[in-house]
PDB file of N, CA and C in Angstrom:
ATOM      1  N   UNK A   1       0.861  -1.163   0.000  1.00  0.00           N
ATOM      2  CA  UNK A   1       0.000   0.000   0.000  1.00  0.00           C
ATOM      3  C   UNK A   1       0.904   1.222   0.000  1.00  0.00           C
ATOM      4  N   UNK A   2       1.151   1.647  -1.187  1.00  0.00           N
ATOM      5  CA  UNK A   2       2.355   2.768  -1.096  1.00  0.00           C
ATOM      6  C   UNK A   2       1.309   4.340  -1.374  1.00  0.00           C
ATOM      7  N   UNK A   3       0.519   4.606  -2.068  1.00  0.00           N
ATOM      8  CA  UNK A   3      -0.097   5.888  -1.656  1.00  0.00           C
ATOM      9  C   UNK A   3      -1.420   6.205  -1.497  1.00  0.00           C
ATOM     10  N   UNK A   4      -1.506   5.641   0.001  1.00  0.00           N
ATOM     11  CA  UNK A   4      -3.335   5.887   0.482  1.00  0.00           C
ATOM     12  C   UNK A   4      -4.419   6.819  -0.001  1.00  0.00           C
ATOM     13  N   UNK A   5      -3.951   7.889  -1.148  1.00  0.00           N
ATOM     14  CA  UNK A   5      -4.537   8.675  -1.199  1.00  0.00           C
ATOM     15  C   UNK A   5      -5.358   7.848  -2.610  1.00  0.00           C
ATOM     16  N   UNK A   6      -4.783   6.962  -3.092  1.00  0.00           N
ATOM     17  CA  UNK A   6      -5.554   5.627  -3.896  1.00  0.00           C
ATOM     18  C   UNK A   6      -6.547   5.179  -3.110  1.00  0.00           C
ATOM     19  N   UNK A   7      -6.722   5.158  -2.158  1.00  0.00           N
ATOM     20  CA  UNK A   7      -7.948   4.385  -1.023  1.00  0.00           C
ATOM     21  C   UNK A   7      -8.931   5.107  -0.890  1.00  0.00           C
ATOM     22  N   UNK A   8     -10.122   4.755  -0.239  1.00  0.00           N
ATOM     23  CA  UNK A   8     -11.607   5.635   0.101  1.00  0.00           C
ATOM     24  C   UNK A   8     -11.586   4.579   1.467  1.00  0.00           C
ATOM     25  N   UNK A   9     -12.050   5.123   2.315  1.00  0.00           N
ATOM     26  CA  UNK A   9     -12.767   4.523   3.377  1.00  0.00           C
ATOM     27  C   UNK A   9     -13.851   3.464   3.070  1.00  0.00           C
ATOM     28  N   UNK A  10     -14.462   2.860   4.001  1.00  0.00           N
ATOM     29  CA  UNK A  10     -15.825   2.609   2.952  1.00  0.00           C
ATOM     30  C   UNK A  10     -17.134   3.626   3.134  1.00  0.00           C
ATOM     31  N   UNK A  11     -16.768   4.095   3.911  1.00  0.00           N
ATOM     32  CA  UNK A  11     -18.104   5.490   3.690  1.00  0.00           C
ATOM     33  C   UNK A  11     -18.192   5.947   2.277  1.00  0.00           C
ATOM     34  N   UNK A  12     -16.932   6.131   1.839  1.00  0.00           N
ATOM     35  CA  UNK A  12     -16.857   7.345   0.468  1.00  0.00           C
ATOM     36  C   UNK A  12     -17.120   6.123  -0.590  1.00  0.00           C
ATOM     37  N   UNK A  13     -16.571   4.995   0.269  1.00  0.00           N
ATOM     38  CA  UNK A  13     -16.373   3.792  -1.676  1.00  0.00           C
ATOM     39  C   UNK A  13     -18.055   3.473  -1.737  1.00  0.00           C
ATOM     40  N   UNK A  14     -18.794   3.481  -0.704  1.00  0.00           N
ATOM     41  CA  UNK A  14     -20.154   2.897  -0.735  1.00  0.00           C
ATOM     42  C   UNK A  14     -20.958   4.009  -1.025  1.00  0.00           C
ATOM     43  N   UNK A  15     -21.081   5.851  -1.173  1.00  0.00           N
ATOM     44  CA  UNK A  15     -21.240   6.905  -1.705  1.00  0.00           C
ATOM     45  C   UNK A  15     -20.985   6.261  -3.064  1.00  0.00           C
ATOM     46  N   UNK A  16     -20.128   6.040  -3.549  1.00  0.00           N
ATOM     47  CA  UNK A  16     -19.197   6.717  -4.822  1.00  0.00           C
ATOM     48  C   UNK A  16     -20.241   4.923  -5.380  1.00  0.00           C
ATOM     49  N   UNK A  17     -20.119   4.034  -4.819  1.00  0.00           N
ATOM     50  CA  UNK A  17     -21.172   2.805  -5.656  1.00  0.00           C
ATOM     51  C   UNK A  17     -22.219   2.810  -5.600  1.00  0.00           C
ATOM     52  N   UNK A  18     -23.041   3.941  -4.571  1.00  0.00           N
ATOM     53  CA  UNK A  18     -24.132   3.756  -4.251  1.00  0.00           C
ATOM     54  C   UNK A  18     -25.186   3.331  -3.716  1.00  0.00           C
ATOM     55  N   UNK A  19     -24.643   2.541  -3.109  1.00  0.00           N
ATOM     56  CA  UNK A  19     -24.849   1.579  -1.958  1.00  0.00           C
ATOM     57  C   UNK A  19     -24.599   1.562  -0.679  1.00  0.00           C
ATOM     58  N   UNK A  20     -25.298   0.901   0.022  1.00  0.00           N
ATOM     59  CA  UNK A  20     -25.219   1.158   1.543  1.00  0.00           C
ATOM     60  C   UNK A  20     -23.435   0.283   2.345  1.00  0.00           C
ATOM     61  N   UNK A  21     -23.457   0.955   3.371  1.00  0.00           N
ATOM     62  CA  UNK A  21     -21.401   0.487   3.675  1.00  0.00           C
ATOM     63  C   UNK A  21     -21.924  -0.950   3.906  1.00  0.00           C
ATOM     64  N   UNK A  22     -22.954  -1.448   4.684  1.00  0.00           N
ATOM     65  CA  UNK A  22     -23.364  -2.885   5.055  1.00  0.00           C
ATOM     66  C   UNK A  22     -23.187  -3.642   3.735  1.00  0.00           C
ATOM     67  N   UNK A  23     -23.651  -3.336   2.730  1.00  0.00           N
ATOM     68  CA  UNK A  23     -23.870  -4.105   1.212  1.00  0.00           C
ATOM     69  C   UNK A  23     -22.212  -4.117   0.744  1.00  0.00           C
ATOM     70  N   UNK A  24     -21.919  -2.679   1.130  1.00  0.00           N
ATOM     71  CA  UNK A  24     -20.387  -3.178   0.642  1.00  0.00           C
ATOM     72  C   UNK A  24     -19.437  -3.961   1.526  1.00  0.00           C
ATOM     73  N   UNK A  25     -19.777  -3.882   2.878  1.00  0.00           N
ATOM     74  CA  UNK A  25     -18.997  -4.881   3.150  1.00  0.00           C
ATOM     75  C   UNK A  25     -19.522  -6.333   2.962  1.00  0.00           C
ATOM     76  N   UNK A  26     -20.731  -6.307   2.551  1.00  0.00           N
ATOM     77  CA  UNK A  26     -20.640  -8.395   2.344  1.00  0.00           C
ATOM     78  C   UNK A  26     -20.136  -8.432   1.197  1.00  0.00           C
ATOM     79  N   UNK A  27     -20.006  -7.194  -0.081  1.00  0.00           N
ATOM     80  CA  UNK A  27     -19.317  -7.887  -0.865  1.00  0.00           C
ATOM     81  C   UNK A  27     -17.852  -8.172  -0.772  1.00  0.00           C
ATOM     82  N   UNK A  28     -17.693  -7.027  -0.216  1.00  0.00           N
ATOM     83  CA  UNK A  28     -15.965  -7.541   0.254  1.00  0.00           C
ATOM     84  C   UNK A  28     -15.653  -8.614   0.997  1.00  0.00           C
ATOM     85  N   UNK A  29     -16.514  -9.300   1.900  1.00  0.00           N
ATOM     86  CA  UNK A  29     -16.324 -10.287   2.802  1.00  0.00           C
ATOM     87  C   UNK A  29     -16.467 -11.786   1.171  1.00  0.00           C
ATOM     88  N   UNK A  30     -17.348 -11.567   0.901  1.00  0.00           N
ATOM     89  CA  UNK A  30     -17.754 -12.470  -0.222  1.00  0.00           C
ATOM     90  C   UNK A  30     -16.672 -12.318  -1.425  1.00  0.00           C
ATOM     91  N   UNK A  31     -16.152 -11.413  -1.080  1.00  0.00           N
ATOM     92  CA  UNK A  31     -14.787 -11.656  -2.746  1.00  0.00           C
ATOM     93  C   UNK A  31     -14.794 -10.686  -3.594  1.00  0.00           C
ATOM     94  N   UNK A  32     -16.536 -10.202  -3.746  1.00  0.00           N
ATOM     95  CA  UNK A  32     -16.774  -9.587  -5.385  1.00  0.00           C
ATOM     96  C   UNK A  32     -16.693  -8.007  -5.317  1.00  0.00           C
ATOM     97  N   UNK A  33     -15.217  -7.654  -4.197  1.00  0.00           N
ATOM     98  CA  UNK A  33     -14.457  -6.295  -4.673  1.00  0.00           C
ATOM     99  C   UNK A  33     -13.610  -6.679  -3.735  1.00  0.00           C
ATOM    100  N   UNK A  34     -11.996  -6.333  -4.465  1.00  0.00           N
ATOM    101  CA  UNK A  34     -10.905  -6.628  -3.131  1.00  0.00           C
ATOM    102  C   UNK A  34     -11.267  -5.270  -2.046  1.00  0.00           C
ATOM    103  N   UNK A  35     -10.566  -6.075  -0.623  1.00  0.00           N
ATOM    104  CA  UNK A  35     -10.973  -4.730   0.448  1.00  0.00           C
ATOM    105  C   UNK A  35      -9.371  -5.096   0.641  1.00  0.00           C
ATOM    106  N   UNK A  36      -8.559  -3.787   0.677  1.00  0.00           N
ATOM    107  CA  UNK A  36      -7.484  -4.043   1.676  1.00  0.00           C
ATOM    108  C   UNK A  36      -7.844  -2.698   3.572  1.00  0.00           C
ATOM    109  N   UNK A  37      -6.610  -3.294   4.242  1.00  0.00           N
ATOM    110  CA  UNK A  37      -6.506  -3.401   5.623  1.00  0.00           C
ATOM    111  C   UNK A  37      -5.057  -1.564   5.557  1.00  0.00           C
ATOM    112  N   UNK A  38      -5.800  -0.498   6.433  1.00  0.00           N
ATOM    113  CA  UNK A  38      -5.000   0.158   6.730  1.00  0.00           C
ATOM    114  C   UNK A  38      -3.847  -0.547   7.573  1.00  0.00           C
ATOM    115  N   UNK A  39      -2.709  -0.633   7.576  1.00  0.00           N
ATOM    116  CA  UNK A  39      -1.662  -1.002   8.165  1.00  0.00           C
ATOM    117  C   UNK A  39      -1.354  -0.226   9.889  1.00  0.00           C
ATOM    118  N   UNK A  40      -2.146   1.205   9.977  1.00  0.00           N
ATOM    119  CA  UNK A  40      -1.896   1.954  11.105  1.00  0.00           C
ATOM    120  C   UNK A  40      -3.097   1.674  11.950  1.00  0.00           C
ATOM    121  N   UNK A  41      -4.122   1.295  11.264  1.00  0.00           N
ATOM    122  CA  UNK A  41      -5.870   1.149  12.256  1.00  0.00           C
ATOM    123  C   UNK A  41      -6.222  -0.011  11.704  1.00  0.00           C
ATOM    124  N   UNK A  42      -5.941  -0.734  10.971  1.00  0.00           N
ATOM    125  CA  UNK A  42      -7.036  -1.719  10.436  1.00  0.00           C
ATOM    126  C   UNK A  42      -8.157  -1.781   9.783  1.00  0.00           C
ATOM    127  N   UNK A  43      -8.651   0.014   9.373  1.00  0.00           N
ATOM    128  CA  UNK A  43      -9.634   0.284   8.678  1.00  0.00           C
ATOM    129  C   UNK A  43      -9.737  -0.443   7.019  1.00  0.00           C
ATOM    130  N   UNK A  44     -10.489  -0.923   6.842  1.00  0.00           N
ATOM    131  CA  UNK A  44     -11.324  -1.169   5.316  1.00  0.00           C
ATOM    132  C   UNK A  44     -10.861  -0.138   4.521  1.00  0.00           C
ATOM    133  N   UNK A  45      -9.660  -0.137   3.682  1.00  0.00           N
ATOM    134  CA  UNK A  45     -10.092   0.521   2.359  1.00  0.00           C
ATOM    135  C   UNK A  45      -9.926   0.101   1.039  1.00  0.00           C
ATOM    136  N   UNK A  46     -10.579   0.525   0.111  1.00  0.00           N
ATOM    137  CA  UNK A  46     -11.256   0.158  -1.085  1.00  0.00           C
ATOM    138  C   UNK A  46     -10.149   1.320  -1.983  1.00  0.00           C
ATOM    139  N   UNK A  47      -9.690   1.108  -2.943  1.00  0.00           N
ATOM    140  CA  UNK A  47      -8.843   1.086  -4.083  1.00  0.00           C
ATOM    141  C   UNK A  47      -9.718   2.137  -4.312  1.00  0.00           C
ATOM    142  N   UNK A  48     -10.169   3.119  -5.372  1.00  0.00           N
ATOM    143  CA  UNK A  48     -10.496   3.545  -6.333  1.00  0.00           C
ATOM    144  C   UNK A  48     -10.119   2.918  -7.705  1.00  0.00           C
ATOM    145  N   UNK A  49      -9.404   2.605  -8.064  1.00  0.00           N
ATOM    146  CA  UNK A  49      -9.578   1.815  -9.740  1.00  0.00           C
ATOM    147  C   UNK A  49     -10.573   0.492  -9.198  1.00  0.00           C
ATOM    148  N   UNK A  50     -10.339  -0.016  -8.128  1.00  0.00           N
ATOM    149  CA  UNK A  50     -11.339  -1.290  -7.718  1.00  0.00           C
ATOM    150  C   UNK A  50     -12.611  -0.713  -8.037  1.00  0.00           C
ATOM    151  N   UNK A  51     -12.912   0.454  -6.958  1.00  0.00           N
ATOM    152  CA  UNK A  51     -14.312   0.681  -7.246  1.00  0.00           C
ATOM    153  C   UNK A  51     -14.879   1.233  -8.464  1.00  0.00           C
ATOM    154  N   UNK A  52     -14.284   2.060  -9.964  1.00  0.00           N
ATOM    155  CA  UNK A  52     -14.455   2.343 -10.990  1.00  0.00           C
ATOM    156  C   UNK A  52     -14.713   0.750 -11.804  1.00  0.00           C
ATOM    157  N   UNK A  53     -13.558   0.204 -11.631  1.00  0.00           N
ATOM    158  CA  UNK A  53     -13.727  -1.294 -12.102  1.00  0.00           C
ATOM    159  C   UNK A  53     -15.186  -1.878 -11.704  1.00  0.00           C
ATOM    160  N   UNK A  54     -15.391  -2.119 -10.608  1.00  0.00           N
ATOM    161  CA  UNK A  54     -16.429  -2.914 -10.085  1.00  0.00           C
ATOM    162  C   UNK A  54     -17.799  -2.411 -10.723  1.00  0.00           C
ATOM    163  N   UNK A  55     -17.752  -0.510 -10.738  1.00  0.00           N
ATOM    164  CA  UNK A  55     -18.987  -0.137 -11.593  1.00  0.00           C
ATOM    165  C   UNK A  55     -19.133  -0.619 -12.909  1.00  0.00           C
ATOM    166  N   UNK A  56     -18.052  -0.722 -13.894  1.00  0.00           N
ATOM    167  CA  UNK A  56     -17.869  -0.635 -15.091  1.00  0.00           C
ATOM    168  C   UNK A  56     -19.013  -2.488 -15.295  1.00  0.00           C
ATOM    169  N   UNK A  57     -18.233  -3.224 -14.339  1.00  0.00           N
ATOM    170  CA  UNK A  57     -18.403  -4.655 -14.114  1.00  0.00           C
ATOM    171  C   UNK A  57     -20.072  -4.931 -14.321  1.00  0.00           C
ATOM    172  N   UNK A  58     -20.718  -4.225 -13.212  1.00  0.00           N
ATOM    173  CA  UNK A  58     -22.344  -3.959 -13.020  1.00  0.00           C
ATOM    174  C   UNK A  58     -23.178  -3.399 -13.731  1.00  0.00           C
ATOM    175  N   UNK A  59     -22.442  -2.275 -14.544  1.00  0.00           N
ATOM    176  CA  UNK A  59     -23.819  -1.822 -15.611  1.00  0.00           C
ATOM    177  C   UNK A  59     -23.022  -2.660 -16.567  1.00  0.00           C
ATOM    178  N   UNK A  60     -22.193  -3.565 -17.112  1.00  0.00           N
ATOM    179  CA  UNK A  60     -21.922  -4.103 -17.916  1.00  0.00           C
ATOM    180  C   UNK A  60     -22.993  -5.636 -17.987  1.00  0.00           C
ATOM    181  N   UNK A  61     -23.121  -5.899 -16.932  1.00  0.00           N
ATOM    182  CA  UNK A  61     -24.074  -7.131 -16.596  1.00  0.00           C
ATOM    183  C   UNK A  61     -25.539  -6.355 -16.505  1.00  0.00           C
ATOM    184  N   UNK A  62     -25.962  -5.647 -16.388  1.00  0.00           N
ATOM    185  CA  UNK A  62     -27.209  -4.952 -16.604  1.00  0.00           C
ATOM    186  C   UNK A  62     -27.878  -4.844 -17.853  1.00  0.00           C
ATOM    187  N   UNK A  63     -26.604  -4.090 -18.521  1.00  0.00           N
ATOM    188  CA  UNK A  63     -27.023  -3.933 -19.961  1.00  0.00           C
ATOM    189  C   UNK A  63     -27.051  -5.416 -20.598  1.00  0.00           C
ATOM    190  N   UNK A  64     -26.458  -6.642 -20.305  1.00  0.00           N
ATOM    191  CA  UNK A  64     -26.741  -7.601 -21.181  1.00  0.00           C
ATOM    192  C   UNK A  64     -28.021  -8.400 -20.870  1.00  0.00           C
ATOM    193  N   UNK A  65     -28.574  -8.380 -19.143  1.00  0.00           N
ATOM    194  CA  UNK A  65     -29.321  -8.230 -18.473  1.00  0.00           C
ATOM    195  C   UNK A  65     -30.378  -8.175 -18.973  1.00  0.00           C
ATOM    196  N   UNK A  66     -30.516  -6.996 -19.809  1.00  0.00           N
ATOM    197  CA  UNK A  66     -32.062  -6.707 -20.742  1.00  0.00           C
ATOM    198  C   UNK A  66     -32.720  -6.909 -21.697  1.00  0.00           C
TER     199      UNK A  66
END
């Protein structure tokens, strides 16, 4: 983890997906977005290219979806 300013909390990553922090953390517990571990607190944070990725992922399955 070399520059945290790549990270969101999950307050901001579950804002920024739209979704509630509970929903994002089962997906992180479940696999379907990596979560890494602050090294100083242990806090949850979420990548930003993860979470752009993960959107791209969901309306991509939506749109075929229909």
């Amino acid at each position: 983890m070399k520059n945290l300013s790549e990270y969101v909390k999950t307050a901001e990553a579950a804002q920024i997906l739209g979704v509630a922090q509970n929903t994002l953390r089962k997906w992180a517990e479940q696999g379907d977005i990596p979560v890494h571990r602050n090294p100083a607190n242990g806090y949850r944070l979420f990548k930003r290219e993860d979470l752009m990725r993960f959107l791209k992922k969901i309306d991509q399955s939506s749109k075929s979806g229909s």
